[in-house]
Each structure stands twice: as structure tokens, then as C-alpha cells.
PDB file of N, CA and C in Angstrom:
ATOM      1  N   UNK A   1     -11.501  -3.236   9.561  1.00  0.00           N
ATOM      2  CA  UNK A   1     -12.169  -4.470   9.208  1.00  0.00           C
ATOM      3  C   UNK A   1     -12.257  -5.342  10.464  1.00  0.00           C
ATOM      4  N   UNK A   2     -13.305  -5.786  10.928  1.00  0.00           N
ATOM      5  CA  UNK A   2     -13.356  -7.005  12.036  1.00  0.00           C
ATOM      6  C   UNK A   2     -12.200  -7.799  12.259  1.00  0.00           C
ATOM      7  N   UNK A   3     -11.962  -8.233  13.271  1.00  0.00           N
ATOM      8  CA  UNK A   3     -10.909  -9.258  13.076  1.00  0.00           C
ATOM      9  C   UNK A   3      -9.615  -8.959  12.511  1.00  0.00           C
ATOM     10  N   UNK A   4      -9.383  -7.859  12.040  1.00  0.00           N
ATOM     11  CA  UNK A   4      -8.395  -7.439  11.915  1.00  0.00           C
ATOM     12  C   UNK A   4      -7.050  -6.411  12.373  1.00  0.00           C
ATOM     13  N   UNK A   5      -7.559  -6.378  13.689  1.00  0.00           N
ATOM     14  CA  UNK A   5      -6.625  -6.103  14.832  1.00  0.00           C
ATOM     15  C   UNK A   5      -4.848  -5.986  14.253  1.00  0.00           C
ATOM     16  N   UNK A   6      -4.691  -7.143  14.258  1.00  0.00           N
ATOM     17  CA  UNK A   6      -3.103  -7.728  14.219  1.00  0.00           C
ATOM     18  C   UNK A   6      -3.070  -7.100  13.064  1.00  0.00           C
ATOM     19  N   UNK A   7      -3.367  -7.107  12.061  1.00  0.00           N
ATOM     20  CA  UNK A   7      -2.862  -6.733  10.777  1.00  0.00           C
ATOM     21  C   UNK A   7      -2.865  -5.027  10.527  1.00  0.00           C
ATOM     22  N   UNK A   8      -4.255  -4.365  10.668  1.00  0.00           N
ATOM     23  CA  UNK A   8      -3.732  -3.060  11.153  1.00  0.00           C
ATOM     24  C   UNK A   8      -2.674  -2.282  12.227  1.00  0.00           C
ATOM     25  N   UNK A   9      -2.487  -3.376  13.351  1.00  0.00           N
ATOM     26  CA  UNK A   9      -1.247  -2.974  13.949  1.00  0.00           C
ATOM     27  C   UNK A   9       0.118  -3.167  13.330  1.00  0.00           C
ATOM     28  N   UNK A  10       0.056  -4.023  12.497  1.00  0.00           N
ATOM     29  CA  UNK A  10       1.391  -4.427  12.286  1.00  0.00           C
ATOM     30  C   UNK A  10       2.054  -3.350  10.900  1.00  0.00           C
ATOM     31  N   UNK A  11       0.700  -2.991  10.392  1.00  0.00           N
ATOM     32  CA  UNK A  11       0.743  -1.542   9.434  1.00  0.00           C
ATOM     33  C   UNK A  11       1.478  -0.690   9.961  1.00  0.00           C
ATOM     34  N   UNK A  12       0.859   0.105  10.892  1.00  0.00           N
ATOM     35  CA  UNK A  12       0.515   0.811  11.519  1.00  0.00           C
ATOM     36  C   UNK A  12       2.554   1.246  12.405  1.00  0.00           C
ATOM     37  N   UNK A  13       2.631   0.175  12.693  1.00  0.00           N
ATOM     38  CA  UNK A  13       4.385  -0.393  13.118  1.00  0.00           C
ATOM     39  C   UNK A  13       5.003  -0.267  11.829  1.00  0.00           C
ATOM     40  N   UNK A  14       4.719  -0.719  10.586  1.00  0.00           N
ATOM     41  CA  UNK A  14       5.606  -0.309   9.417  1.00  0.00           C
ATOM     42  C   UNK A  14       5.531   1.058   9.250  1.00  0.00           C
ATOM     43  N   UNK A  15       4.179   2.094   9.206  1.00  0.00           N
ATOM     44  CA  UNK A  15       4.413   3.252   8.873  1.00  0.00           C
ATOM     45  C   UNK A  15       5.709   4.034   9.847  1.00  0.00           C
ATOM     46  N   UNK A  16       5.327   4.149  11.545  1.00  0.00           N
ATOM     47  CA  UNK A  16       6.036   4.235  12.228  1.00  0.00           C
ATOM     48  C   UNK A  16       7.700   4.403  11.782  1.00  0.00           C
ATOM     49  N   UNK A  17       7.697   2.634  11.637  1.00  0.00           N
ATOM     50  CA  UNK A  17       9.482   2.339  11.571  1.00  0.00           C
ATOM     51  C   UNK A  17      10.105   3.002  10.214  1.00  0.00           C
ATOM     52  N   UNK A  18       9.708   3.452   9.316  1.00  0.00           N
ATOM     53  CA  UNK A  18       9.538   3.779   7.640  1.00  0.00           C
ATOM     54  C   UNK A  18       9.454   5.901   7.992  1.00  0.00           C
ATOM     55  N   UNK A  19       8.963   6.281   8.999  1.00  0.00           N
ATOM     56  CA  UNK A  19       8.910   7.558   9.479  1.00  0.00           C
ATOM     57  C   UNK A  19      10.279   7.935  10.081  1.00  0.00           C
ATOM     58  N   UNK A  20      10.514   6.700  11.206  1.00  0.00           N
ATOM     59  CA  UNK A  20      11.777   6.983  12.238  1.00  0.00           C
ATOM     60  C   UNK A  20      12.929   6.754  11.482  1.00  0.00           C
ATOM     61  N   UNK A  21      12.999   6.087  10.539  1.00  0.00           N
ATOM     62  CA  UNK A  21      14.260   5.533   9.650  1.00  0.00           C
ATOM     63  C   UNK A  21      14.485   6.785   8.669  1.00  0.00           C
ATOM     64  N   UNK A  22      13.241   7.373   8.218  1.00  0.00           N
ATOM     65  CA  UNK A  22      13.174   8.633   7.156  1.00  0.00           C
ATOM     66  C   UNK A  22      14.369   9.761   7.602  1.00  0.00           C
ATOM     67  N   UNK A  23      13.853   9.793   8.843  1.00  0.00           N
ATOM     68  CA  UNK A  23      14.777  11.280   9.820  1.00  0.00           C
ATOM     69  C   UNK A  23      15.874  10.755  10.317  1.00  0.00           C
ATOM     70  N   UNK A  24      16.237   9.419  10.792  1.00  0.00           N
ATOM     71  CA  UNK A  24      17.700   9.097  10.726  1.00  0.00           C
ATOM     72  C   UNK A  24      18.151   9.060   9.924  1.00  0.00           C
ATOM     73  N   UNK A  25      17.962   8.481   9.131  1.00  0.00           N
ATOM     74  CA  UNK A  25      19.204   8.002   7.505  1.00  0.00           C
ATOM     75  C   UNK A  25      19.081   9.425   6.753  1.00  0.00           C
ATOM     76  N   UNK A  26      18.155  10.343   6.851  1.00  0.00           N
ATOM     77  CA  UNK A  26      18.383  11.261   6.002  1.00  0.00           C
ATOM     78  C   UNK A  26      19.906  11.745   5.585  1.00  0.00           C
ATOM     79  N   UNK A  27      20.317  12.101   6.750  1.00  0.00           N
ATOM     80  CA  UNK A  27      21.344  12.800   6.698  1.00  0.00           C
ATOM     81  C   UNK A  27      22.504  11.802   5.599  1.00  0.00           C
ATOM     82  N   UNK A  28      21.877  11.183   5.766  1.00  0.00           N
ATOM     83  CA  UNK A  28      23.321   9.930   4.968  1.00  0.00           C
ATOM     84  C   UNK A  28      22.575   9.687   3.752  1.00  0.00           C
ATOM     85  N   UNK A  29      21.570  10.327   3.227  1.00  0.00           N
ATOM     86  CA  UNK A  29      21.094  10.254   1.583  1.00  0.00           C
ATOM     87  C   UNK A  29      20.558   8.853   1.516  1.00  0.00           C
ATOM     88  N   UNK A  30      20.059   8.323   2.555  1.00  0.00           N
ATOM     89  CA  UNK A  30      18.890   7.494   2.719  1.00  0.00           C
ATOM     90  C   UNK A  30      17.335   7.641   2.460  1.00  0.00           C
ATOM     91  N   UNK A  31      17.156   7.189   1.608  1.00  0.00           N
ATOM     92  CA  UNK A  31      15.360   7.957   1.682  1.00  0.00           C
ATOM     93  C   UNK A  31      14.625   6.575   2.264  1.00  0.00           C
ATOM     94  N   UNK A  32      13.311   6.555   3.293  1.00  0.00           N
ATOM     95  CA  UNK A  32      12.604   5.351   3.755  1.00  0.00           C
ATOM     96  C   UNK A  32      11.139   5.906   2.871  1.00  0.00           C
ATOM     97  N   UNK A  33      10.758   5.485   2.603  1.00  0.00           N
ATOM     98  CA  UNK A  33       9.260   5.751   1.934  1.00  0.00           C
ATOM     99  C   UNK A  33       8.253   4.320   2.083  1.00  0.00           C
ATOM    100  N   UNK A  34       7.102   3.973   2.609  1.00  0.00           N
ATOM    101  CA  UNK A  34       6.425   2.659   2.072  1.00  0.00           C
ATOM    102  C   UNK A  34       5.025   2.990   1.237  1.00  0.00           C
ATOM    103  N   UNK A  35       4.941   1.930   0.278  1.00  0.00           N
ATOM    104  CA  UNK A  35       4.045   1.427  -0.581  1.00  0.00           C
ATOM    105  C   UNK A  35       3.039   1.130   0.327  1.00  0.00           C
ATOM    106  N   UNK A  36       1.688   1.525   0.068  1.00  0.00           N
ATOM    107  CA  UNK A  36       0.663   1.036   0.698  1.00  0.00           C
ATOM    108  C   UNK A  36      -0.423   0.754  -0.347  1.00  0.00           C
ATOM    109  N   UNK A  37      -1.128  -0.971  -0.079  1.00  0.00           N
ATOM    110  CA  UNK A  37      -1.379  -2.101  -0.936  1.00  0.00           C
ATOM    111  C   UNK A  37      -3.069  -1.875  -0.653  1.00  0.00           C
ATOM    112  N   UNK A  38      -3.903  -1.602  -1.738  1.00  0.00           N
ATOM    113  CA  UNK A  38      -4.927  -1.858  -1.293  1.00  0.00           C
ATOM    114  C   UNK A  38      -5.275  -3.147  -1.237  1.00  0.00           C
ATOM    115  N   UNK A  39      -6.697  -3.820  -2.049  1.00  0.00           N
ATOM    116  CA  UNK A  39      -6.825  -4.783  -2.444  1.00  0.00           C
ATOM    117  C   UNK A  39      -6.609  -6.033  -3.636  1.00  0.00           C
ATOM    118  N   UNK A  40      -5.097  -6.168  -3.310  1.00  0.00           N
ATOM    119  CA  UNK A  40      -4.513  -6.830  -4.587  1.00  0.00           C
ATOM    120  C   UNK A  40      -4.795  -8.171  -4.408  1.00  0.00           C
ATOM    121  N   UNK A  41      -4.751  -8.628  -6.116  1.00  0.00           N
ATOM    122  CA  UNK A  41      -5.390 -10.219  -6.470  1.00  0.00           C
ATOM    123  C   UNK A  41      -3.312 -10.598  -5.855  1.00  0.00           C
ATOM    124  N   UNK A  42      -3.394 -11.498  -5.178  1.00  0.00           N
ATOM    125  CA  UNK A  42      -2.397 -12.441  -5.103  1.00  0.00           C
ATOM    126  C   UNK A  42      -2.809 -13.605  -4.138  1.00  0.00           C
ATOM    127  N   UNK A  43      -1.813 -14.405  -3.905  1.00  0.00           N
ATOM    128  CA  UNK A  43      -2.514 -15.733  -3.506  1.00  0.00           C
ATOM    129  C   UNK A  43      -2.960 -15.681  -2.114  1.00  0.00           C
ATOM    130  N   UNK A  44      -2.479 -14.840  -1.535  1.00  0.00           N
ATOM    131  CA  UNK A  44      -2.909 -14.572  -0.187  1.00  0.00           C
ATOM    132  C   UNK A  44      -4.665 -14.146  -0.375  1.00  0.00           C
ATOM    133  N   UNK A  45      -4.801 -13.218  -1.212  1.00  0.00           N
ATOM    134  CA  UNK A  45      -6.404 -13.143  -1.066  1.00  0.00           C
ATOM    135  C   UNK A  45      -7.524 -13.438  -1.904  1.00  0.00           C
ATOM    136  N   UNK A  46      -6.675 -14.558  -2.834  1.00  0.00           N
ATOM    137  CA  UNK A  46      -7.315 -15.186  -3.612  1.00  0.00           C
ATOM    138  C   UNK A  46      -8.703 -16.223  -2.886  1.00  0.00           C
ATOM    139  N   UNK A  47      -8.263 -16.183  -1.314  1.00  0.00           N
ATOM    140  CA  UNK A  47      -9.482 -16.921  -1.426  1.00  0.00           C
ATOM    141  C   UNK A  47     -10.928 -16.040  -0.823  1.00  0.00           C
ATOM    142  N   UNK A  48     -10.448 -14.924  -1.176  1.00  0.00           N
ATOM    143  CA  UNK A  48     -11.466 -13.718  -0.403  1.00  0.00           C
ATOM    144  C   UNK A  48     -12.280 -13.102  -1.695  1.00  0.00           C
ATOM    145  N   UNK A  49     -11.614 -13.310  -2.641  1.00  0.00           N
ATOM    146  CA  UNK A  49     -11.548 -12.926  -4.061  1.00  0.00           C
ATOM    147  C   UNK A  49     -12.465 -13.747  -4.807  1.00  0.00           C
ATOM    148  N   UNK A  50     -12.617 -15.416  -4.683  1.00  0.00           N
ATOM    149  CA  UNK A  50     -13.493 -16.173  -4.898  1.00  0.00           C
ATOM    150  C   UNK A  50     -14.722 -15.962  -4.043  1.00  0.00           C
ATOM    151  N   UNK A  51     -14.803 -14.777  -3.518  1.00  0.00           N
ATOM    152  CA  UNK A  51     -16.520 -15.317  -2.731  1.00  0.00           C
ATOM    153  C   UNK A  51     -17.077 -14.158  -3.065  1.00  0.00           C
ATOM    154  N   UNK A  52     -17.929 -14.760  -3.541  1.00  0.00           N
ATOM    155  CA  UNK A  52     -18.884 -13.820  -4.768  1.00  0.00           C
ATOM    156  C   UNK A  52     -19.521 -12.732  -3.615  1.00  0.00           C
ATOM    157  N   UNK A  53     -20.092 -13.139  -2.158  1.00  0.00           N
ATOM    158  CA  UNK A  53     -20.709 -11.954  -1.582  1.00  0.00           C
ATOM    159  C   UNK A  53     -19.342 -10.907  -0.872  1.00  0.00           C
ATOM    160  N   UNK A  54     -18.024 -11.122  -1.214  1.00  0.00           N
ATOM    161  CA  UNK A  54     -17.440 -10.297  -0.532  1.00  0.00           C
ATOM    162  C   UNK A  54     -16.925  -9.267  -1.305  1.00  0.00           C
ATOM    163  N   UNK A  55     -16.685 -10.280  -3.117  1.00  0.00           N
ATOM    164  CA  UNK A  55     -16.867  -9.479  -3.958  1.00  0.00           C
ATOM    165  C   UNK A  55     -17.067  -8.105  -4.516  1.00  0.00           C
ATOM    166  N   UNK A  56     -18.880  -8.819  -4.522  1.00  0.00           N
ATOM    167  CA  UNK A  56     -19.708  -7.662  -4.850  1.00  0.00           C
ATOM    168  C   UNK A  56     -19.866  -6.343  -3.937  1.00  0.00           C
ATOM    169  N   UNK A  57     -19.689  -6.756  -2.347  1.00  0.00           N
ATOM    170  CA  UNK A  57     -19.898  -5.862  -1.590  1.00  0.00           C
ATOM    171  C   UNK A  57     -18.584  -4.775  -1.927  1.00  0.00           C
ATOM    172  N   UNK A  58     -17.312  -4.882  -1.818  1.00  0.00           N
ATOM    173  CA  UNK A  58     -16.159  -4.884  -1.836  1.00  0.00           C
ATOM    174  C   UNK A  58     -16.077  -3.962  -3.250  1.00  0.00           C
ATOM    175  N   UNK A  59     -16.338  -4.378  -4.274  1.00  0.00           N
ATOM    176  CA  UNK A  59     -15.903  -3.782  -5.643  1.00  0.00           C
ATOM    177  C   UNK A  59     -17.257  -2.278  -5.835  1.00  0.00           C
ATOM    178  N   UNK A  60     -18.039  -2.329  -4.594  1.00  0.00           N
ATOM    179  CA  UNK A  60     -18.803  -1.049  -4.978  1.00  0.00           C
ATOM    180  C   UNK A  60     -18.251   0.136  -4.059  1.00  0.00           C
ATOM    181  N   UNK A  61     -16.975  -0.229  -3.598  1.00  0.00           N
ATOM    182  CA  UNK A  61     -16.003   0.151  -2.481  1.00  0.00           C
ATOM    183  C   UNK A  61     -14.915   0.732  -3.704  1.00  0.00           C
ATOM    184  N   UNK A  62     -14.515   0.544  -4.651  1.00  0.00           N
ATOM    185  CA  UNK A  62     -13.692   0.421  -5.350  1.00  0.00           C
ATOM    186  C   UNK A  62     -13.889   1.697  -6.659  1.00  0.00           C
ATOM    187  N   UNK A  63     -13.457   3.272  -6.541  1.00  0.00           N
ATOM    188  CA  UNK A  63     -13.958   3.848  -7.873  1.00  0.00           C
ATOM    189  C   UNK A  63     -13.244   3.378  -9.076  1.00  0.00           C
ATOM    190  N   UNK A  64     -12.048   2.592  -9.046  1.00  0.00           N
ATOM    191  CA  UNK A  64     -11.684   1.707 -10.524  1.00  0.00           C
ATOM    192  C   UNK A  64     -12.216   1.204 -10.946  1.00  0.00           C
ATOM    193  N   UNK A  65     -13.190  -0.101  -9.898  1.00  0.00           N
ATOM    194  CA  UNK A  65     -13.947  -1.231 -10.374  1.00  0.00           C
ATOM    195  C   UNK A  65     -13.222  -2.315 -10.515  1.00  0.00           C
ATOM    196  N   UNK A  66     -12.184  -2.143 -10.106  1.00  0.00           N
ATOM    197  CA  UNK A  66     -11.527  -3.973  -9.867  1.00  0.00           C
ATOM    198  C   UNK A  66     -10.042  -3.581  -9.158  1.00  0.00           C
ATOM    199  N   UNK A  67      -9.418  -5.094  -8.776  1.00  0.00           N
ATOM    200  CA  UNK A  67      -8.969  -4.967  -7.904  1.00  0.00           C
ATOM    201  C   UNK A  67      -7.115  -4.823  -8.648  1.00  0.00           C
ATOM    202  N   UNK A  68      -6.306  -4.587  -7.473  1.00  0.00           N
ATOM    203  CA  UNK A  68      -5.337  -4.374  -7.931  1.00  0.00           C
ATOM    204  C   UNK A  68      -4.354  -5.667  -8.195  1.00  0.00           C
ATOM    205  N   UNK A  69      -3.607  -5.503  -9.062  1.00  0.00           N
ATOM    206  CA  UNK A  69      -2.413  -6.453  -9.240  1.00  0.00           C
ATOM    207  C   UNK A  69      -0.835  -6.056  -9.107  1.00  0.00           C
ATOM    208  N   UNK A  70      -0.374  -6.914  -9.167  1.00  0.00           N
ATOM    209  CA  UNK A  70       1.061  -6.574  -8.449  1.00  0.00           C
ATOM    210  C   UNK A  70       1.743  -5.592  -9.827  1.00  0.00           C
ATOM    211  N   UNK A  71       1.232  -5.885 -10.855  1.00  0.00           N
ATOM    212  CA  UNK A  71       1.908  -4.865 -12.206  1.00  0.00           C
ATOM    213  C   UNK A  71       1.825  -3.204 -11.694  1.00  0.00           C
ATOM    214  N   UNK A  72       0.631  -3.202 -10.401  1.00  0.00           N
ATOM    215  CA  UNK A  72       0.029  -1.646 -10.588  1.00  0.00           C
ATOM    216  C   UNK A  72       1.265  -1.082  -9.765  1.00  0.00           C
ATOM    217  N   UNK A  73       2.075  -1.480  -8.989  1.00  0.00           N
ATOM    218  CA  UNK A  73       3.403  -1.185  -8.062  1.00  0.00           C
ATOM    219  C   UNK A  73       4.408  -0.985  -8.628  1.00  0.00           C
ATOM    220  N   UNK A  74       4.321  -1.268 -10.299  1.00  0.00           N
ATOM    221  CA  UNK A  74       5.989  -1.613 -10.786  1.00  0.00           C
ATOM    222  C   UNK A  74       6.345  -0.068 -10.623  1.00  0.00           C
ATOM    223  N   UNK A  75       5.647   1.160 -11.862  1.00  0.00           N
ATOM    224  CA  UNK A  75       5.950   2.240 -11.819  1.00  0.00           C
ATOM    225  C   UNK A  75       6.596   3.316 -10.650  1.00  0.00           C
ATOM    226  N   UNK A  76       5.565   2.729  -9.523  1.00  0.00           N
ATOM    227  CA  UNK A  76       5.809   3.778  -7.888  1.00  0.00           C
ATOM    228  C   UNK A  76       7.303   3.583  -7.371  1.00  0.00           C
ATOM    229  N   UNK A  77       7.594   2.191  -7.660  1.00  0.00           N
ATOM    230  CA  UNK A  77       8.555   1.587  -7.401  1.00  0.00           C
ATOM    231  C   UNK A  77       9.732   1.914  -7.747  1.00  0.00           C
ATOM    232  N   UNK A  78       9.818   2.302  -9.205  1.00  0.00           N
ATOM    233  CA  UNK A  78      10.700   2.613 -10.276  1.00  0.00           C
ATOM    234  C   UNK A  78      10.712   4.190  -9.700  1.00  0.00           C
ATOM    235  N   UNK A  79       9.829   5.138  -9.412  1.00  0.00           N
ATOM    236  CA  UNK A  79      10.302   5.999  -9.009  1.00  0.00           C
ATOM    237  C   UNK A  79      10.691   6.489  -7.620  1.00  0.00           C
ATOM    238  N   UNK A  80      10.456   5.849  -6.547  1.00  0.00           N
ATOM    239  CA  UNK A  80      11.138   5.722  -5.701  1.00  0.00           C
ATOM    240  C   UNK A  80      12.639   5.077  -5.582  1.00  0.00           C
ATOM    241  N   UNK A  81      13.103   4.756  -6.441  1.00  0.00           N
ATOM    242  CA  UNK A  81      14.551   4.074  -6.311  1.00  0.00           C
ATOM    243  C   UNK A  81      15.210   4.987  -7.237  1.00  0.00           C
ATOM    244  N   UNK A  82      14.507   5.608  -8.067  1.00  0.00           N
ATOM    245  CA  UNK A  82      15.071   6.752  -9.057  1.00  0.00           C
ATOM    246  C   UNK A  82      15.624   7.687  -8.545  1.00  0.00           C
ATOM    247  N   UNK A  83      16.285   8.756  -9.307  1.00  0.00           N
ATOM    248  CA  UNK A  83      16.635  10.394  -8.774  1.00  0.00           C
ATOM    249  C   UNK A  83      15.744  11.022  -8.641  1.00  0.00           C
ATOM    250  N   UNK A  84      14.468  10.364  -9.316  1.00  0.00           N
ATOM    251  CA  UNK A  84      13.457  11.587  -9.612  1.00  0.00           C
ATOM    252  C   UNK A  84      12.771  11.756  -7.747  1.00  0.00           C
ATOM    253  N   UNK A  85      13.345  11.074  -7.195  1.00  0.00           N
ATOM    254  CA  UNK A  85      12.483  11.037  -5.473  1.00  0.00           C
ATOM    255  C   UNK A  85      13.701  11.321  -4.850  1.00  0.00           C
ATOM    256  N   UNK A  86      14.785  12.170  -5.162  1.00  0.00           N
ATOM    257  CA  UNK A  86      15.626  12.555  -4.231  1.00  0.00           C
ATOM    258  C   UNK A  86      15.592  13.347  -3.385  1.00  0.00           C
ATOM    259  N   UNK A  87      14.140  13.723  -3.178  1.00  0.00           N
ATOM    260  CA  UNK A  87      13.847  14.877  -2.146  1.00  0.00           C
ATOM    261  C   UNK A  87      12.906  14.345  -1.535  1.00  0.00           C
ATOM    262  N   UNK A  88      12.586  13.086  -1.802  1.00  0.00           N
ATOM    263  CA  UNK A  88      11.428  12.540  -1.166  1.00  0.00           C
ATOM    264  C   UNK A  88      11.451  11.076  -0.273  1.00  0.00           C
ATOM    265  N   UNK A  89      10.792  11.414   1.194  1.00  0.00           N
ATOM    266  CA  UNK A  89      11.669  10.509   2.131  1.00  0.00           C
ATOM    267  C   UNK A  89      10.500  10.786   3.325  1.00  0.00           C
ATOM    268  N   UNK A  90       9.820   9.672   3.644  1.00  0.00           N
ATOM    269  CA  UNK A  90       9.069   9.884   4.723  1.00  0.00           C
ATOM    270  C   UNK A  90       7.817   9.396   4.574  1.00  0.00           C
ATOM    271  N   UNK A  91       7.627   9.148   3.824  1.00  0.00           N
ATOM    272  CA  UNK A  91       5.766   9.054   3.141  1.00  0.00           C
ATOM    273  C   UNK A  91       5.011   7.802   2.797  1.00  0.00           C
ATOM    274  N   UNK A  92       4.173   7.886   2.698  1.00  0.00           N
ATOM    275  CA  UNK A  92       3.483   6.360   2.491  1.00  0.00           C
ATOM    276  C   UNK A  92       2.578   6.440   1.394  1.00  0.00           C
ATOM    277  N   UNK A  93       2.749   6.149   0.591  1.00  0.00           N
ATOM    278  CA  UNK A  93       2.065   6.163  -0.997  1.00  0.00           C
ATOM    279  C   UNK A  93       0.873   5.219  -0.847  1.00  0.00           C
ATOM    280  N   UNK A  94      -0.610   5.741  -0.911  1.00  0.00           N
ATOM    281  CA  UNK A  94      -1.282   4.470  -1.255  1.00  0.00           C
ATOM    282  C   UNK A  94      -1.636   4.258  -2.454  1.00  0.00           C
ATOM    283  N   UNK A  95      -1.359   2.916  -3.033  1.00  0.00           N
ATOM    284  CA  UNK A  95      -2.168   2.955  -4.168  1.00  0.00           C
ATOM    285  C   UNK A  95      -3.515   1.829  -3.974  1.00  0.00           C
ATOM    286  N   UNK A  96      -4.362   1.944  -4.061  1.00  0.00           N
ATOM    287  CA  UNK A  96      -5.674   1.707  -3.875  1.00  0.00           C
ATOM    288  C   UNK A  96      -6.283   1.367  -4.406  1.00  0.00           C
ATOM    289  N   UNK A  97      -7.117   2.146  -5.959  1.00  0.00           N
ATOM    290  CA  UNK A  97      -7.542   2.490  -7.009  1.00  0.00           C
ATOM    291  C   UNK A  97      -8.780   3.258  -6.417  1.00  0.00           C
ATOM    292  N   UNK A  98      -8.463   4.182  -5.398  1.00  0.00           N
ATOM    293  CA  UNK A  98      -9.550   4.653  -4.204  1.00  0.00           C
ATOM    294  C   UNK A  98      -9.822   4.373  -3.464  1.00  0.00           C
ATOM    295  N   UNK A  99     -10.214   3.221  -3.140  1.00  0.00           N
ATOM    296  CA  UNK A  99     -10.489   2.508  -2.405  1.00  0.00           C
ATOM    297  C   UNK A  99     -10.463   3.481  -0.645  1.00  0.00           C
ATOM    298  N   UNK A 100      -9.212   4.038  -0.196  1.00  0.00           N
ATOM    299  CA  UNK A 100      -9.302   5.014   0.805  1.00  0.00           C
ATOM    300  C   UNK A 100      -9.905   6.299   0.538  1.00  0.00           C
ATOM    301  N   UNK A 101     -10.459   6.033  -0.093  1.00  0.00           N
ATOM    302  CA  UNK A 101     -11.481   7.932  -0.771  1.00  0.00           C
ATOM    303  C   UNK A 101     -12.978   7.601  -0.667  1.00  0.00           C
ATOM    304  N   UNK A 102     -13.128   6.500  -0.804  1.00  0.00           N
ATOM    305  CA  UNK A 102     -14.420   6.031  -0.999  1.00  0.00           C
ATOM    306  C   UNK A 102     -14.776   5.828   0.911  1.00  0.00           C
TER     307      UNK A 102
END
């Protein structure tokens, strides 16, 4: 996205640090995994969210058809802190609603 330099780097540094932490702590039954956020309604982009041309452009970007909310994280969440991800350690989950497919 334009102008968005800093913020893809600073991604980009979480995947990284979330990789290097994966293969250290392993050994000590550490798992690092990160959540990756597509376009969620919260107040941060609520005001990107009100403009009808960024909208429309934006949601034909989208194979759900609307955008995400913080409810859509609870589940990923719940299983990453679970047993059920005890073999799983390293990775970056996006949830999107496509949004990276499209």
C-alpha cells in the first residue's frame, strides 16, 4: 500500500522475531506463532472505514464481502494456547477473509 513503508516493515520485524523465538524456545516447549490481521473494523481504521470510495474499492478486494472484527480471532487464539497446537510453532496464520488470495 503507498505510504506504507513503516508499517510493512514493522510486520515484516514481527514475523522475523516470532520465527527466531520459534527455534529458540522450542526446546523448552515454547511455541511462538503470530496472528496476521487483515482488514479489521476497530478504532484505528474506523476512519478508513467511513470513506465510502475506499470502501467500495477495498470490499471488491474482499471474497467474504466485509470486513473483519476482533470476534473473528477469538477461535485461532483459543487454539493456539491449547494442546491441540502442541506441535505447532513457527507460523503466521492469516486471517483475512481472503483478502491475501485475491
Amino acid at each position: 500500500m503507498p505510504t506504507g513503508e513503516h508499517y510493512a516493515a514493522t510486520k515484516a520485524g514481527v514475523l522475523s522475531i516470532v520465527r527466531a523465538m520459534a527455534v529458540e524456545y522450542a526446546r523448552y516447549g515454547i511455541r511462538a506463532n503470530a496472528i496476521m490481521p487483515g482488514w479489521i473494523e476497530t478504532n484505528m481504521t474506523a476512519p478508513l472505514f467511513e470513506n465510502e470510495k475506499f470502501e467500495k474499492s477495498m470490499m471488491k478486494r474482499l471474497p467474504q464481502r466485509r470486513w473483519g472484527v476482533p470476534k473473528d480471532f477469538g477461535p485461532i487464539a483459543v487454539y493456539l494456547t491449547s494442546d491441540a497446537s502442541a506441535y505447532h510453532t513457527g507460523d503466521a496464520i492469516t486471517i483475512d477473509g481472503g483478502f491475501s488470495c485475491s
